[in-house]
C-alpha atoms as a PDB file:
ATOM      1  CA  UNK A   1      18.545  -5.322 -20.007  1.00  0.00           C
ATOM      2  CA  UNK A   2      20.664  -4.493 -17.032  1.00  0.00           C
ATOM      3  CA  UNK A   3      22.837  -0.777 -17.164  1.00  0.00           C
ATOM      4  CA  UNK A   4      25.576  -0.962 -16.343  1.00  0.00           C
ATOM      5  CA  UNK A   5      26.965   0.039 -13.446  1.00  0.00           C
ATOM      6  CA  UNK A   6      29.234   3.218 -14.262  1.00  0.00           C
ATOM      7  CA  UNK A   7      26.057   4.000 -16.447  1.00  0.00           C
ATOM      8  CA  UNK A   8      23.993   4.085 -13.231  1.00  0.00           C
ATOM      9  CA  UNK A   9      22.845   6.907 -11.835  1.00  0.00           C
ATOM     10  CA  UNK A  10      24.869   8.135  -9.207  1.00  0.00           C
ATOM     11  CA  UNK A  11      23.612   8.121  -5.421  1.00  0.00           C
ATOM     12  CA  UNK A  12      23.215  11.676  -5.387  1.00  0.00           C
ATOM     13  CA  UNK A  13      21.451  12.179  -8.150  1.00  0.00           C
ATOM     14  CA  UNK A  14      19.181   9.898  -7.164  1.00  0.00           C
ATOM     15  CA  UNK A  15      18.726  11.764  -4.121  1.00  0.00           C
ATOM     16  CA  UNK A  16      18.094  15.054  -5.749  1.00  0.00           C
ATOM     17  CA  UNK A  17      15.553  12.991  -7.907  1.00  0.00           C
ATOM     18  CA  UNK A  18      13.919  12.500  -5.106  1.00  0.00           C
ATOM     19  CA  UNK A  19      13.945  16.056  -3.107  1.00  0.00           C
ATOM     20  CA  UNK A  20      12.405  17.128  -6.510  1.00  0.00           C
ATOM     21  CA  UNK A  21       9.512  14.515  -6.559  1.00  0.00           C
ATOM     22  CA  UNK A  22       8.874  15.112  -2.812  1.00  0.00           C
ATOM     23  CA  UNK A  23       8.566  18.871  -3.312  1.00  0.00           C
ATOM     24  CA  UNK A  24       6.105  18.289  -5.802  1.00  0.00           C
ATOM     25  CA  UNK A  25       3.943  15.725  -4.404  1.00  0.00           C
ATOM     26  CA  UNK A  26       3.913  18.023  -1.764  1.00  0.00           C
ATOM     27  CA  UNK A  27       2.797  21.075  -4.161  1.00  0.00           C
ATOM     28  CA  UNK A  28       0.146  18.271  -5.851  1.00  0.00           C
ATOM     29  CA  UNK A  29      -1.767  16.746  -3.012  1.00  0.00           C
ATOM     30  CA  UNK A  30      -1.661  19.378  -0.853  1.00  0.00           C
ATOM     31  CA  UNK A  31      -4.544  21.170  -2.776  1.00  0.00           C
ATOM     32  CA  UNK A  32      -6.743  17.875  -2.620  1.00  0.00           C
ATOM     33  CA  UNK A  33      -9.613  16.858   0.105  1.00  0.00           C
ATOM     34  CA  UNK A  34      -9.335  14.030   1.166  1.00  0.00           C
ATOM     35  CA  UNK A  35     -12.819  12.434   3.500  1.00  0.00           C
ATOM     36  CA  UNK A  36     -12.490   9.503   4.976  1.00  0.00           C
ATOM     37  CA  UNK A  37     -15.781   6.823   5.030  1.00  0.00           C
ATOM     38  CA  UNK A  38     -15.090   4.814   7.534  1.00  0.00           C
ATOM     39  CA  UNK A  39     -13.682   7.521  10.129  1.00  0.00           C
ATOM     40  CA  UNK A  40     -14.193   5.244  13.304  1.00  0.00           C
ATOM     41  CA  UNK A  41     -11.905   2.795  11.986  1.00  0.00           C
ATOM     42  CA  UNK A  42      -9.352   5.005  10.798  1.00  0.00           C
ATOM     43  CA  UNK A  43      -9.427   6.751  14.197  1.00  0.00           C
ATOM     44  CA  UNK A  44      -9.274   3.871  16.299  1.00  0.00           C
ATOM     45  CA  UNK A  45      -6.938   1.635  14.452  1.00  0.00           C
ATOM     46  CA  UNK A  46      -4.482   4.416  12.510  1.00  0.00           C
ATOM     47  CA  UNK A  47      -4.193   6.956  15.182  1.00  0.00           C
ATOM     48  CA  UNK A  48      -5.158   5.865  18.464  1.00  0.00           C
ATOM     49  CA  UNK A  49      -2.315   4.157  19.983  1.00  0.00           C
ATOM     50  CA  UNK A  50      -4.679   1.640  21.804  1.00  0.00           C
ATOM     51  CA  UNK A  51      -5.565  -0.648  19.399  1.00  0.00           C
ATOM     52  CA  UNK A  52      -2.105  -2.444  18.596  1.00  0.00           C
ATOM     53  CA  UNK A  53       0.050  -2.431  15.531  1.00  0.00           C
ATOM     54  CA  UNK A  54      -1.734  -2.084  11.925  1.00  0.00           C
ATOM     55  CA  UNK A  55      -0.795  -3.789   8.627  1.00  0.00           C
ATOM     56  CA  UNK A  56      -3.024  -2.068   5.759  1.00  0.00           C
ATOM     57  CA  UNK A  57      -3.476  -3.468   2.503  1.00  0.00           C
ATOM     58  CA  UNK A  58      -4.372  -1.632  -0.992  1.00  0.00           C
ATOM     59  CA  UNK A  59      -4.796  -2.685  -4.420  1.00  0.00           C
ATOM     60  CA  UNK A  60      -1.554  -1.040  -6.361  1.00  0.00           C
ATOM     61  CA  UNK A  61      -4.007   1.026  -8.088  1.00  0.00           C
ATOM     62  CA  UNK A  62      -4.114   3.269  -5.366  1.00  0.00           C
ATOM     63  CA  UNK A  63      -0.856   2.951  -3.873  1.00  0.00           C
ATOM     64  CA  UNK A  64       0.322   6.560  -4.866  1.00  0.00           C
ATOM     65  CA  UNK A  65      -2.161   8.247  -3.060  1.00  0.00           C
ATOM     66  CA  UNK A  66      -2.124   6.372   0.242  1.00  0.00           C
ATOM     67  CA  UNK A  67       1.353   6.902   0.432  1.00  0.00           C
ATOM     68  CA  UNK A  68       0.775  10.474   0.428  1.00  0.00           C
ATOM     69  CA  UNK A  69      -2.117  10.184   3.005  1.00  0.00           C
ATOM     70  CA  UNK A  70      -0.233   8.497   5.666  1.00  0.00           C
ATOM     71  CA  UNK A  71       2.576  10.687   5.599  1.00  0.00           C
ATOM     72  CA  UNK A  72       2.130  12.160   9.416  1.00  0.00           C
ATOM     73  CA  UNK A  73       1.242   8.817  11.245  1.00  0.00           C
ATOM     74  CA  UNK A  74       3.634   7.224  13.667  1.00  0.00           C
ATOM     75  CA  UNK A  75       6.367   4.482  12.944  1.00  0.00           C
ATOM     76  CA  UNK A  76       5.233   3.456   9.425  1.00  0.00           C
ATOM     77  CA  UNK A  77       7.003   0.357   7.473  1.00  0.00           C
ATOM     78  CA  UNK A  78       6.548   0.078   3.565  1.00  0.00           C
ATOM     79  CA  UNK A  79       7.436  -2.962   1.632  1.00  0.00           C
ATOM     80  CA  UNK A  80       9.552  -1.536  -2.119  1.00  0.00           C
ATOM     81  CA  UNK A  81      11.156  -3.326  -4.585  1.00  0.00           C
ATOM     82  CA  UNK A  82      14.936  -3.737  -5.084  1.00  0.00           C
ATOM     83  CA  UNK A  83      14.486  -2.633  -8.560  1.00  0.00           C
ATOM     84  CA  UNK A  84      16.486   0.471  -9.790  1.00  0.00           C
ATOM     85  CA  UNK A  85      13.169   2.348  -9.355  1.00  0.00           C
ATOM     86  CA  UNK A  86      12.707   0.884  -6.518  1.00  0.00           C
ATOM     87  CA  UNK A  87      15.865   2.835  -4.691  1.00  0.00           C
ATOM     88  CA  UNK A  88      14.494   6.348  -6.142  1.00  0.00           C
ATOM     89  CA  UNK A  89      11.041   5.191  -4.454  1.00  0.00           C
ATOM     90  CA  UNK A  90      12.440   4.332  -1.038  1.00  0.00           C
ATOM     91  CA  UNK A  91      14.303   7.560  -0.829  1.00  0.00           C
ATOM     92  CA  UNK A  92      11.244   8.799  -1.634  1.00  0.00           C
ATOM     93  CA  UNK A  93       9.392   6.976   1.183  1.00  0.00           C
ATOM     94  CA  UNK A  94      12.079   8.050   4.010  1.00  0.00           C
ATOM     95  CA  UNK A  95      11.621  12.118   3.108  1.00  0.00           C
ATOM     96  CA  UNK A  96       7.623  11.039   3.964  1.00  0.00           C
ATOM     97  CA  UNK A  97       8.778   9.528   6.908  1.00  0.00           C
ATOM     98  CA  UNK A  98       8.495   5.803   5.911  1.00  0.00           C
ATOM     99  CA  UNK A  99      11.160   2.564   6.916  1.00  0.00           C
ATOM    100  CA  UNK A 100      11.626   1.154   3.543  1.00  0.00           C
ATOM    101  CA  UNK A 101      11.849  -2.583   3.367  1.00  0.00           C
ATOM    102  CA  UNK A 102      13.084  -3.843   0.247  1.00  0.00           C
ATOM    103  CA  UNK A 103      11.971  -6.961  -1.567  1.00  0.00           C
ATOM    104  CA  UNK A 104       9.012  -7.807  -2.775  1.00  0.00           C
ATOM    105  CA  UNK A 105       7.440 -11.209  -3.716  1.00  0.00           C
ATOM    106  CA  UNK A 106       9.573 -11.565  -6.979  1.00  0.00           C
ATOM    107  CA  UNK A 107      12.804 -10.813  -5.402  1.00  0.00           C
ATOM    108  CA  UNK A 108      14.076 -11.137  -2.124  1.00  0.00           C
ATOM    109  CA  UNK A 109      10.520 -11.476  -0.708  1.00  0.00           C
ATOM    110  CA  UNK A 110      10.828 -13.953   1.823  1.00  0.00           C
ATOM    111  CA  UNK A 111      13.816 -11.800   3.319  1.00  0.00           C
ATOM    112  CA  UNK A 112      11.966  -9.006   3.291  1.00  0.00           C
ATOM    113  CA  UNK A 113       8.731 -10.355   4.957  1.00  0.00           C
ATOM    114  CA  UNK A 114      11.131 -11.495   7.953  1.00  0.00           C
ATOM    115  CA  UNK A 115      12.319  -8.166   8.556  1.00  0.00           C
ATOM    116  CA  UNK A 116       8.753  -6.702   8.658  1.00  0.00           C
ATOM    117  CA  UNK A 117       8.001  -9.296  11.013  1.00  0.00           C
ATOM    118  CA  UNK A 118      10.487  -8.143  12.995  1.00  0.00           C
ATOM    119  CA  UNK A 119       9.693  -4.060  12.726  1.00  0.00           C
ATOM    120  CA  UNK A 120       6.289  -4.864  13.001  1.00  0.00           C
ATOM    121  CA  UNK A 121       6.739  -6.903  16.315  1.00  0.00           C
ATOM    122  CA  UNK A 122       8.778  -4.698  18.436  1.00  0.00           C
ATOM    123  CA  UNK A 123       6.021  -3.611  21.289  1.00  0.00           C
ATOM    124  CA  UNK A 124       5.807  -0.475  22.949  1.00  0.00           C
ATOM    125  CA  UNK A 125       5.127   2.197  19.957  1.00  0.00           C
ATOM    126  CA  UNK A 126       2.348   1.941  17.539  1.00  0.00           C
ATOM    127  CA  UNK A 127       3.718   0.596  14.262  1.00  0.00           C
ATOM    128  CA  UNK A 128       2.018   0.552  10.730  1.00  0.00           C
ATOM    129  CA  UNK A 129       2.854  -1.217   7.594  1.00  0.00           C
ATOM    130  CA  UNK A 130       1.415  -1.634   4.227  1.00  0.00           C
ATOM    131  CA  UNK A 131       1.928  -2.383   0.685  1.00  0.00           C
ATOM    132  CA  UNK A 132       0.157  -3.223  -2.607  1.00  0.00           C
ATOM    133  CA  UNK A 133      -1.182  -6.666  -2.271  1.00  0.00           C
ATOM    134  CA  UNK A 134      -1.653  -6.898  -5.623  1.00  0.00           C
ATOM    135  CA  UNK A 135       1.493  -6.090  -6.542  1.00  0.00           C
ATOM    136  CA  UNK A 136       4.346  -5.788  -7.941  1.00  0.00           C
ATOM    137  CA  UNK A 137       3.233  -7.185 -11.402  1.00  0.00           C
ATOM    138  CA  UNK A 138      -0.236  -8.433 -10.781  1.00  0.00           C
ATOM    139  CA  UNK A 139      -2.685  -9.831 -11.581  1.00  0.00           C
ATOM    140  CA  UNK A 140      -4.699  -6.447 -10.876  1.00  0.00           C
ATOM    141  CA  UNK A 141      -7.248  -7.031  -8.028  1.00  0.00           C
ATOM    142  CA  UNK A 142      -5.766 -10.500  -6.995  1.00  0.00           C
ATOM    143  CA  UNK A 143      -4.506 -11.134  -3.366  1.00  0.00           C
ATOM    144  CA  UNK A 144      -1.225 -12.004  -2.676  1.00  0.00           C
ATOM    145  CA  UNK A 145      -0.976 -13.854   0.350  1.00  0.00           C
ATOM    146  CA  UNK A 146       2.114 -11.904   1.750  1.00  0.00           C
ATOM    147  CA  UNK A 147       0.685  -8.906   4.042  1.00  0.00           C
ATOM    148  CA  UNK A 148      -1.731 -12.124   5.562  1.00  0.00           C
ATOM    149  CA  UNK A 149       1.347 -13.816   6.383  1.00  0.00           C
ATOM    150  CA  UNK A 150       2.674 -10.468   8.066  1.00  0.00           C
ATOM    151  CA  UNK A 151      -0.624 -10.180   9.984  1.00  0.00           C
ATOM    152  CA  UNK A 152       0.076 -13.693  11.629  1.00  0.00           C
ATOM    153  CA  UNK A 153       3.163 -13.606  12.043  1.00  0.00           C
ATOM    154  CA  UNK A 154       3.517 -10.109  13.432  1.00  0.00           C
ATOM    155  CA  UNK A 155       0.110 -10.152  15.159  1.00  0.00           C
ATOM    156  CA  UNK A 156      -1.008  -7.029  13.913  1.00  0.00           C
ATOM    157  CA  UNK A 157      -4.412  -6.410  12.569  1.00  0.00           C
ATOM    158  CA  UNK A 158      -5.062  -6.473   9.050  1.00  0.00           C
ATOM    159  CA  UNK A 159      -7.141  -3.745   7.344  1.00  0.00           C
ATOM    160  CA  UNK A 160      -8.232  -3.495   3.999  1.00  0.00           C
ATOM    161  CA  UNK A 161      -8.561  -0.198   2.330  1.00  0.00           C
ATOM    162  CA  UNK A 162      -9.261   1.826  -0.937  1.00  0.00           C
ATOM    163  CA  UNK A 163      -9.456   4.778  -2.592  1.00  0.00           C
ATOM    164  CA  UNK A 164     -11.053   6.784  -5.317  1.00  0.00           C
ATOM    165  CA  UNK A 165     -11.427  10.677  -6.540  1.00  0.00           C
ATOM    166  CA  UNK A 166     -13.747  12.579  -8.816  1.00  0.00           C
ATOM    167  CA  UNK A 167     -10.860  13.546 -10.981  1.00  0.00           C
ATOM    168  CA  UNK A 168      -7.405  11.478 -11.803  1.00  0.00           C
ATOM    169  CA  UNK A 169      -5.248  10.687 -14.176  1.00  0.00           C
ATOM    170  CA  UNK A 170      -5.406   7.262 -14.969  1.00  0.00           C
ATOM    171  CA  UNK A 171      -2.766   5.208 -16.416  1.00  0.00           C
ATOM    172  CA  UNK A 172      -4.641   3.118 -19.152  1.00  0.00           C
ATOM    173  CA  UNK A 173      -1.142   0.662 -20.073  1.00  0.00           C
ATOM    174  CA  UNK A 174      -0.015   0.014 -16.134  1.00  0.00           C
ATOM    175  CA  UNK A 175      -1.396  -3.495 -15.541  1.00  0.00           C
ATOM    176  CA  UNK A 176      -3.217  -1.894 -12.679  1.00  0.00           C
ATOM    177  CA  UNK A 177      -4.664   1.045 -14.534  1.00  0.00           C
ATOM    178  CA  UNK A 178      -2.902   2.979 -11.372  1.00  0.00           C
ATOM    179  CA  UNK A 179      -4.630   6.463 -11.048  1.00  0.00           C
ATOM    180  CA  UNK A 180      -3.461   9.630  -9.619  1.00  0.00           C
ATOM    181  CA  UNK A 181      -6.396  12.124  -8.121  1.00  0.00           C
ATOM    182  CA  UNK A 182      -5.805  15.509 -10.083  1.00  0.00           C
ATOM    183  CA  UNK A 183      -5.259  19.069  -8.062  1.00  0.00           C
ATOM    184  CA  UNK A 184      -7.970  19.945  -6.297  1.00  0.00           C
ATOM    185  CA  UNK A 185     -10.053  16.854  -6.585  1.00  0.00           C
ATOM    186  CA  UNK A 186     -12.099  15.500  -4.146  1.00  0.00           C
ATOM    187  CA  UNK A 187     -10.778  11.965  -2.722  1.00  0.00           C
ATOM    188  CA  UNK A 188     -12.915   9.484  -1.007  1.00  0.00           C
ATOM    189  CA  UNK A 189     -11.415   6.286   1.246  1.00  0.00           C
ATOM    190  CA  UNK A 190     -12.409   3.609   2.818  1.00  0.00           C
ATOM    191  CA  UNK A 191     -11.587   0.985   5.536  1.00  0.00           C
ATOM    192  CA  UNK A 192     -12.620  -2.468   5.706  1.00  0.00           C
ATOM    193  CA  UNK A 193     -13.161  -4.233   9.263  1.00  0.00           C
ATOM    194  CA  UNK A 194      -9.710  -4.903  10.666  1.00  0.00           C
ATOM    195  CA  UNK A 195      -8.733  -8.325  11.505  1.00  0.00           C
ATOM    196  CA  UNK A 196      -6.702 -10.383  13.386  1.00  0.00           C
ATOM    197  CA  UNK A 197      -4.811 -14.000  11.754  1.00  0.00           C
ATOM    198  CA  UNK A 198      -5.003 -16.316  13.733  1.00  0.00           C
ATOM    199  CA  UNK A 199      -1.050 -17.778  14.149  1.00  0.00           C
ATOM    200  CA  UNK A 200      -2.291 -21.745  14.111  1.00  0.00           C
ATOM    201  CA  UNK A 201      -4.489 -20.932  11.238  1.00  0.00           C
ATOM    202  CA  UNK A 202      -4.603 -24.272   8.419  1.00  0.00           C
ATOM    203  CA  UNK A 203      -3.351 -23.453   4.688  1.00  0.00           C
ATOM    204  CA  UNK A 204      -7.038 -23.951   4.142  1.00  0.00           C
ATOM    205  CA  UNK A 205      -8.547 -21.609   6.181  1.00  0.00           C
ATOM    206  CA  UNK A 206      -5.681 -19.242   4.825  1.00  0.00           C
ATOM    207  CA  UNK A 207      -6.939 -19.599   1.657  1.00  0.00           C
ATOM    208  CA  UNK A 208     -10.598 -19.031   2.296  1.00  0.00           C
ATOM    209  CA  UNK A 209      -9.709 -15.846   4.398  1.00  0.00           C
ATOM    210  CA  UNK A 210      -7.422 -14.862   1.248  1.00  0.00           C
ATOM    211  CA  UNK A 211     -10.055 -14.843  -1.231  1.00  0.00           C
ATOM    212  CA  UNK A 212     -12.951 -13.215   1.416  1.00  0.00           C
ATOM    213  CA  UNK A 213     -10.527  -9.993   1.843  1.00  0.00           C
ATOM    214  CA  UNK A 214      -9.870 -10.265  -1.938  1.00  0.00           C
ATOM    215  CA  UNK A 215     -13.723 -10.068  -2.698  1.00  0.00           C
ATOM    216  CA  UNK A 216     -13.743  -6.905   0.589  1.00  0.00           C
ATOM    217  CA  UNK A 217     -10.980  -5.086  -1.176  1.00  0.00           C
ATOM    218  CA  UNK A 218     -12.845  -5.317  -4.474  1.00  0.00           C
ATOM    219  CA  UNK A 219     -16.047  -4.590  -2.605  1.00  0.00           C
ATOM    220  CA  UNK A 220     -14.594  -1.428  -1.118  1.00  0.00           C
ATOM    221  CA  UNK A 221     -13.039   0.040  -4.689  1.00  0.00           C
ATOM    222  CA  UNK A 222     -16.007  -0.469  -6.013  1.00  0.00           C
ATOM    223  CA  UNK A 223     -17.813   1.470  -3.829  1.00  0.00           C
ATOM    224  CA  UNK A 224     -15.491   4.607  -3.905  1.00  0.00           C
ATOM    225  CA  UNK A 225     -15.304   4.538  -7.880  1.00  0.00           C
ATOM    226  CA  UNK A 226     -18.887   4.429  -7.802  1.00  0.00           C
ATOM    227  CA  UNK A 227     -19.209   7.437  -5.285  1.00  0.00           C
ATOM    228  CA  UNK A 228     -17.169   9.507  -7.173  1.00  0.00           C
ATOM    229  CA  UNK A 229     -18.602   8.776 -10.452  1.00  0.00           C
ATOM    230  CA  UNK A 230     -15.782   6.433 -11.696  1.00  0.00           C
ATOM    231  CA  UNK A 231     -16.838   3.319 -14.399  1.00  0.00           C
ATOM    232  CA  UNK A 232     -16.698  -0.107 -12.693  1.00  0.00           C
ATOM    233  CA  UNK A 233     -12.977  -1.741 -13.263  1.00  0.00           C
ATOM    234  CA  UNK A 234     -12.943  -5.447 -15.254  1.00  0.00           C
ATOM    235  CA  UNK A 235     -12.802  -8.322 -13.617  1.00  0.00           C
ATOM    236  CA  UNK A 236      -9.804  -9.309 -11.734  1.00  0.00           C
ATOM    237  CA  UNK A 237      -7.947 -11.580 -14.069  1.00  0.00           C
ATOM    238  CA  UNK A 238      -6.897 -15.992 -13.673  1.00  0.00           C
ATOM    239  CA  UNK A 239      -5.347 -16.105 -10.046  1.00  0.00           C
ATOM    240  CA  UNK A 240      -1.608 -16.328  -9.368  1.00  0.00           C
ATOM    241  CA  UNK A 241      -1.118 -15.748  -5.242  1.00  0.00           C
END
């Protein structure tokens, strides 16, 4: 059901909404330590300014987290719904320093990937951008093909990632079971190989390379639930890319 608008919350609300969650987030992952696996490719691809622009892709299970943990890295995109959440999370994402994009592959999508296209392919400045490539609504641990697209379009590497911690709170209902690492838990993450897509690459080949990051993403959350002592997730569910 849609509020209506004079129902809405007002603009600054919603700002002081989001002061208040930024202060705390602050306050909450501030007293967690956070290692890094796969340091050389963090170093070389995140930070270095080298190596070219960087589009990183999560499962949404993690997304809360990794938002957090790239908070002091360069020129970062993020892709956010233009939900009514949504507009609290983007305000959100520009107190951490993010460009929100809004859309997301329900709505306004295909608008949305065209402007990251076009913030990811300015030259010059390192630029990162990721999202949930699972997400917005799932299936949990399926991979959307839209961040790929980005990748080729843009020219930017791809790298997968994923993250775990000894202690969270886990969200049993989300679809994603989306955890949060507790204060003063110890968080582990990893990085796939990054990855170039090749711009003449066939819908075939796109598909192939779709489901072989799919099974490294998967690969990669395993690894860091089972290193910090987490119970393997289900099965991703039927496809729907």
């Amino acid at each position: 059901m849609r509020i209506p608008s004079a129902l809405a919350p007002s603009p600054a609300r919603i700002e002081a909404k989001a002061a208040l969650v930024t202060a705390l987030a602050r306050l909450w992952f501030g007293t967690v330590r956070a290692r890094v696996l796969n340091r050389p490719v963090y170093e070389d691809y995140f930070r270095s300014p080298h190596t070219g622009n960087v589009v990183a892709g999560s499962w949404h299970r993690h997304a809360i987290f990794l938002f957090y943990f790239f908070r002091d890295l360069g020129r970062r995109g993020i892709m956010i719904s233009r939900s009514r959440d949504g507009e609290m999370t983007a305000r959100i994402a520009r107190r951490f320093g993010y460009t929100p994009i809004r859309g997301s592959s329900s709505r306004g999508g295909g608008a949305a990937l065209q402007e990251m296209v076009r913030f990811m392919s300015v030259r010059g400045e390192k630029r990162l951008c990721g999202t949930a490539v699972d997400g917005p609504r799932g299936p949990a641990r399926v991979l959307k093909k839209g961040m790929l697209a980005l990748a080729k379009q843009s020219g930017a590497w791809f790298v997968p990632m994923a993250c775990s911690a000894d202690r969270v709170i886990t969200f049993s209902r989300a679809w994603d079971r989306t955890i949060v690492p507790k204060p003063f838990s110890r968080v582990l993450i990893d990085f796939g190989q990054p990855f170039r897509v090749p711009a003449d690459i066939s819908e075939t080949s796109l598909e192939a390379l779709r489901r072989k990051t799919e099974n490294e993403l998967n690969r990669l959350t395993d690894r860091v639930d089972r290193l910090c002592g987490r119970p393997p997730l289900p099965a991703p569910a039927a496809r729907r890319v």
